[in-house]
Protein backbone atom coordinates (compact mmCIF):
# COMPACT_ATOMS: atom_id res chain seq x y z
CA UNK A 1 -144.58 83.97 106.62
CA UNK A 2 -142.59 81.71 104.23
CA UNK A 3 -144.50 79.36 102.08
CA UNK A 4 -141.29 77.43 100.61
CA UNK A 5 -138.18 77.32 101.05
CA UNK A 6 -135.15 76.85 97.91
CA UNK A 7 -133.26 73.55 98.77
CA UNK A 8 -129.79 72.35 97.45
CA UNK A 9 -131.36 69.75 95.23
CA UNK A 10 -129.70 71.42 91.28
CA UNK A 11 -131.42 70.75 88.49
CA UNK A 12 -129.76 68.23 86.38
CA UNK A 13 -128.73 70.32 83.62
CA UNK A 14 -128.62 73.84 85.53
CA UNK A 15 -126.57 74.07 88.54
CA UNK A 16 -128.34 77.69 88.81
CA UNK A 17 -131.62 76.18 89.35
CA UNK A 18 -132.71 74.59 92.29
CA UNK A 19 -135.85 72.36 93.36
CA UNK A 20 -138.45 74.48 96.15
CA UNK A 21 -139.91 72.51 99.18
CA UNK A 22 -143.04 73.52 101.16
CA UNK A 23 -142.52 74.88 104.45
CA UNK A 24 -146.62 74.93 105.52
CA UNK A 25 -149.62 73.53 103.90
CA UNK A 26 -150.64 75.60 101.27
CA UNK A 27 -153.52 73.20 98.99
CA UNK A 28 -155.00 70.16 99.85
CA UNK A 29 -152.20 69.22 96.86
CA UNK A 30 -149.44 71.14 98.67
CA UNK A 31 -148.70 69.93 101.46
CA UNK A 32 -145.27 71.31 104.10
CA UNK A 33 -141.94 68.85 103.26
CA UNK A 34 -143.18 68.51 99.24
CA UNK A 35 -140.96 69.06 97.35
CA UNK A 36 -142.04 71.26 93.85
CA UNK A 37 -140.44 72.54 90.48
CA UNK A 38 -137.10 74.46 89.94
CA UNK A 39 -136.19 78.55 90.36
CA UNK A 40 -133.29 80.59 89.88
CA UNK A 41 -134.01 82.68 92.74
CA UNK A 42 -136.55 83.54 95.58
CA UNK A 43 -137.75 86.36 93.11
CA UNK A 44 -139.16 83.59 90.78
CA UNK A 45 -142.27 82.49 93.19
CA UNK A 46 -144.16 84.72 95.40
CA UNK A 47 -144.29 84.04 98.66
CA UNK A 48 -147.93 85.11 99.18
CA UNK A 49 -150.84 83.89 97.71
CA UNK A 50 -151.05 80.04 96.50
CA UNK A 51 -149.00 80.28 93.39
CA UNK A 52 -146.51 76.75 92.96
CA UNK A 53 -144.19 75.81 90.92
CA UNK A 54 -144.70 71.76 90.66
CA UNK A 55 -143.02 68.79 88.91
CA UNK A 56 -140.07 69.74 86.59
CA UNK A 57 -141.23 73.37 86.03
CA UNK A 58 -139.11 76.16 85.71
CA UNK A 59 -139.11 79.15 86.33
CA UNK A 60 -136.13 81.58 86.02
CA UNK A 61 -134.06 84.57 84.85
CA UNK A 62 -136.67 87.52 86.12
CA UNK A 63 -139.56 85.30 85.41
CA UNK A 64 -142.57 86.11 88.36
CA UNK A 65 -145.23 83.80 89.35
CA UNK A 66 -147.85 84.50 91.82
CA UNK A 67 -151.60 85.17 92.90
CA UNK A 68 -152.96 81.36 92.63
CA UNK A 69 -150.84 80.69 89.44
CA UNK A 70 -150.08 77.34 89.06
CA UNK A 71 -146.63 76.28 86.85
CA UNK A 72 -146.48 72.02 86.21
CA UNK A 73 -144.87 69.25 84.62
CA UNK A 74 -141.99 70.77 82.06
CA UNK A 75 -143.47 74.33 81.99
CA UNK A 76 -141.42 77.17 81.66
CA UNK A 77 -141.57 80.52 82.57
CA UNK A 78 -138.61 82.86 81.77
CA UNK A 79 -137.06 86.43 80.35
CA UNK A 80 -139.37 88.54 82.37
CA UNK A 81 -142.41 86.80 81.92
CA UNK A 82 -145.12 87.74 84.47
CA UNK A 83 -147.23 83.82 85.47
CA UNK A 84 -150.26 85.26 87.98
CA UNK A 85 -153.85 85.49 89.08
CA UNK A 86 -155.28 81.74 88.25
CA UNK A 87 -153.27 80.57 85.15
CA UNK A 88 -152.19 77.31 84.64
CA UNK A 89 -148.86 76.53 82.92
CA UNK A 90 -148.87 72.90 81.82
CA UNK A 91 -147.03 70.11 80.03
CA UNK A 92 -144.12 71.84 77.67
CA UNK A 93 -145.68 75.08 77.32
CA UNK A 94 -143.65 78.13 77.89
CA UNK A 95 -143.62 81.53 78.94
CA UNK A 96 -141.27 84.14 78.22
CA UNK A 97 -139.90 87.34 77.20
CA UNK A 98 -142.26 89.89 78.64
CA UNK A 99 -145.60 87.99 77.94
CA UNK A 100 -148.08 88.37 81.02
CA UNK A 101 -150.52 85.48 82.10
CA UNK A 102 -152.98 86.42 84.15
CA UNK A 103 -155.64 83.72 83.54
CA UNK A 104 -156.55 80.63 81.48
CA UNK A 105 -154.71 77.37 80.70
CA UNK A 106 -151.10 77.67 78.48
CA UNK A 107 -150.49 73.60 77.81
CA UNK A 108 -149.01 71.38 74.78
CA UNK A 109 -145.56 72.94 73.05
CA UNK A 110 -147.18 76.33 72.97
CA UNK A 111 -145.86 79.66 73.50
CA UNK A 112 -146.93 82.82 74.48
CA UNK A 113 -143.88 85.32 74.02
CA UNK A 114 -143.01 88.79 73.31
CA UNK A 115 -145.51 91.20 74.57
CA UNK A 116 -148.38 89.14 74.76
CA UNK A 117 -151.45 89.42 76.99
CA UNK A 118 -153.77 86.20 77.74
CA UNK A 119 -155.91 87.43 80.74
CA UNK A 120 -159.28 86.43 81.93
CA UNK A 121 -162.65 88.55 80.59
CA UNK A 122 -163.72 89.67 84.41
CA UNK A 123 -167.27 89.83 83.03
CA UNK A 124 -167.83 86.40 81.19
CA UNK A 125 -165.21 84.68 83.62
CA UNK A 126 -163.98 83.16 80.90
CA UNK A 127 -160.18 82.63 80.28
CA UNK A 128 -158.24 81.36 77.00
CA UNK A 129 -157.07 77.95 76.40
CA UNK A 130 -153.83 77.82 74.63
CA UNK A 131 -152.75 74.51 73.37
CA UNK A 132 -150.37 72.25 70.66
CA UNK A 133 -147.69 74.15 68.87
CA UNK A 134 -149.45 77.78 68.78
CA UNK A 135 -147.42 80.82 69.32
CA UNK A 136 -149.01 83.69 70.88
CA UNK A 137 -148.01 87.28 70.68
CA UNK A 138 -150.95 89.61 70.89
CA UNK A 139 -153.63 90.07 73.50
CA UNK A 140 -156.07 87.54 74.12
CA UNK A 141 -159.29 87.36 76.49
CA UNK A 142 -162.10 85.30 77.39
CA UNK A 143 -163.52 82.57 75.61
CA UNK A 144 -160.69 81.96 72.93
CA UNK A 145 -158.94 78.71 72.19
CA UNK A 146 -155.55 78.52 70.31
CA UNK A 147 -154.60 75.14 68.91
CA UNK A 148 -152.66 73.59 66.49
CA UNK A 149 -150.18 75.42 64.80
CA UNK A 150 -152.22 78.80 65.48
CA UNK A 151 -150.44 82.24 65.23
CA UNK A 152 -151.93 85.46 67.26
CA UNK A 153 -149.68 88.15 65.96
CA UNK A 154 -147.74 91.16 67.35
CA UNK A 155 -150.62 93.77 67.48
CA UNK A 156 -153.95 91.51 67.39
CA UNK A 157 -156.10 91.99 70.02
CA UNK A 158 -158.37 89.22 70.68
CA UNK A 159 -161.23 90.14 73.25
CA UNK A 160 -164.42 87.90 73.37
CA UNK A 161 -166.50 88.95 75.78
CA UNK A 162 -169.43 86.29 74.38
CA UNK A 163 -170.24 82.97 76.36
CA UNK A 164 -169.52 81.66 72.38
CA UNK A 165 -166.31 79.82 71.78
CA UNK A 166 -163.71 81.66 69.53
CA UNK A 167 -161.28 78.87 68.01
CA UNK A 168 -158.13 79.88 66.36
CA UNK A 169 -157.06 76.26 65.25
CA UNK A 170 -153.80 76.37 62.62
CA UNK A 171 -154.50 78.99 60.07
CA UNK A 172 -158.71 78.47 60.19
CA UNK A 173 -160.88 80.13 62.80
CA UNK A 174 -164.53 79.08 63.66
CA UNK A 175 -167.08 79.63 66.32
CA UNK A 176 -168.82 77.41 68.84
CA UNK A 177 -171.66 78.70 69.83
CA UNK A 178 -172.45 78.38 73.72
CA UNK A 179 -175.93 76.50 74.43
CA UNK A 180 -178.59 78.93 75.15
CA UNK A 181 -182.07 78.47 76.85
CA UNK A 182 -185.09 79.54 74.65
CA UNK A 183 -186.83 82.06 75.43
CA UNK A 184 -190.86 80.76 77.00
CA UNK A 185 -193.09 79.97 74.55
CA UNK A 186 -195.89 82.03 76.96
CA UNK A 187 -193.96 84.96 79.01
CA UNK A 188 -195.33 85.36 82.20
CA UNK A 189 -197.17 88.54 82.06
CA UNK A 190 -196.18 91.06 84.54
CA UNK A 191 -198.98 91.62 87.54
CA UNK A 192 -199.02 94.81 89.17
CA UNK A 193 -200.60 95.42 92.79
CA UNK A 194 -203.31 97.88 93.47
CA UNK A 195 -200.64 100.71 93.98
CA UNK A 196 -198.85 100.38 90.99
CA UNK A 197 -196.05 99.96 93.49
CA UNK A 198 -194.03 97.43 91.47
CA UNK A 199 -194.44 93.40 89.96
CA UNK A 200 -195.80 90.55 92.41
């Protein structure tokens, strides 16, 4: 079944690209007759799944977005840029070339191009946040946040599988450590039954 349909409604400086409308309720956000962001072609935006295009978004040339992916305000995804599984493409961020998204927030001016990776760590559930001007190229996973003017080059692989904060913030990079809960000042010892069958 059709989620949206691709109306006649041209972008304003890209006859090519035209404005999507809801055909059913797909959100509580989403409703049938809204209308959402631009494509080139019905390639551009799955129709299974939850993924939208919203706003003035884009998304064009071979450009896929999908799963629950959500693409907003004046976010682009192009080239043959892959937009799926539960990332968020915000404000003037944009995706392109043949970078894959498949998790985390992309927001600000930033862009994550070439080959890059920025996925979700499936253990911590943690997914990067990629904000301001920085310029992704390399892999990145879980708890990592890129800021500023921040670089991740061709070839750096950035995997933090930690519940700490990695921060990549223009050319300085710190840690924030996640709160933990101290350990009990007087463990509860272990009581075993008369049949040494296991703990009470």
């Amino acid at each position: 079944m059709k989620k949206y349909e691709i109306t006649d409604i041209a972008h304003p400086d890209n006859p090519n690209l035209h404005r999507i409308r809801a055909v059913t309720d797909l959100t509580e956000d989403v409703l049938a007759g809204m209308l959402g962001g631009y494509v080139e072609s019905c390639d551009n935006l799955d129709q299974n799944g939850r993924a939208w295009i919203a706003a003035d978004a884009i998304a064009c040339e071979n450009a896929v977005v999908c799963g629950d992916a959500i693409l907003t305000d004046h976010a682009v995804a192009k080239g043959c840029a892959y937009v799926g599984k539960n990332a968020t493409i915000t404000g003037n961020a944009t995706v392109q070339d043949d970078a894959i998204v498949c998790g985390g927030v992309i927001m600000g001016k930033s862009c994550v191009c070439g080959y890059a990776v920025i996925r979700q760590d499936e253990q911590t559930l943690c997914a990067p946040t990629i904000d301001g001007s920085a310029r992704i190229y390399g892999e990145i996973s879980g708890n990592v946040v890129c800021r500023g003017n921040a670089v991740v080059l061709p070839g750096t692989k950035l995997d933090n599988r930690t519940q700490d904060c990695f921060v990549l913030e223009d050319d300085r990079v710190s840690v924030q450590t996640a709160s933990r809960t101290p350990p009990r000042k007087n463990p509860v010892p272990m009581i075993l039954n008369d049949k040494k069958e296991g703990c009470l």
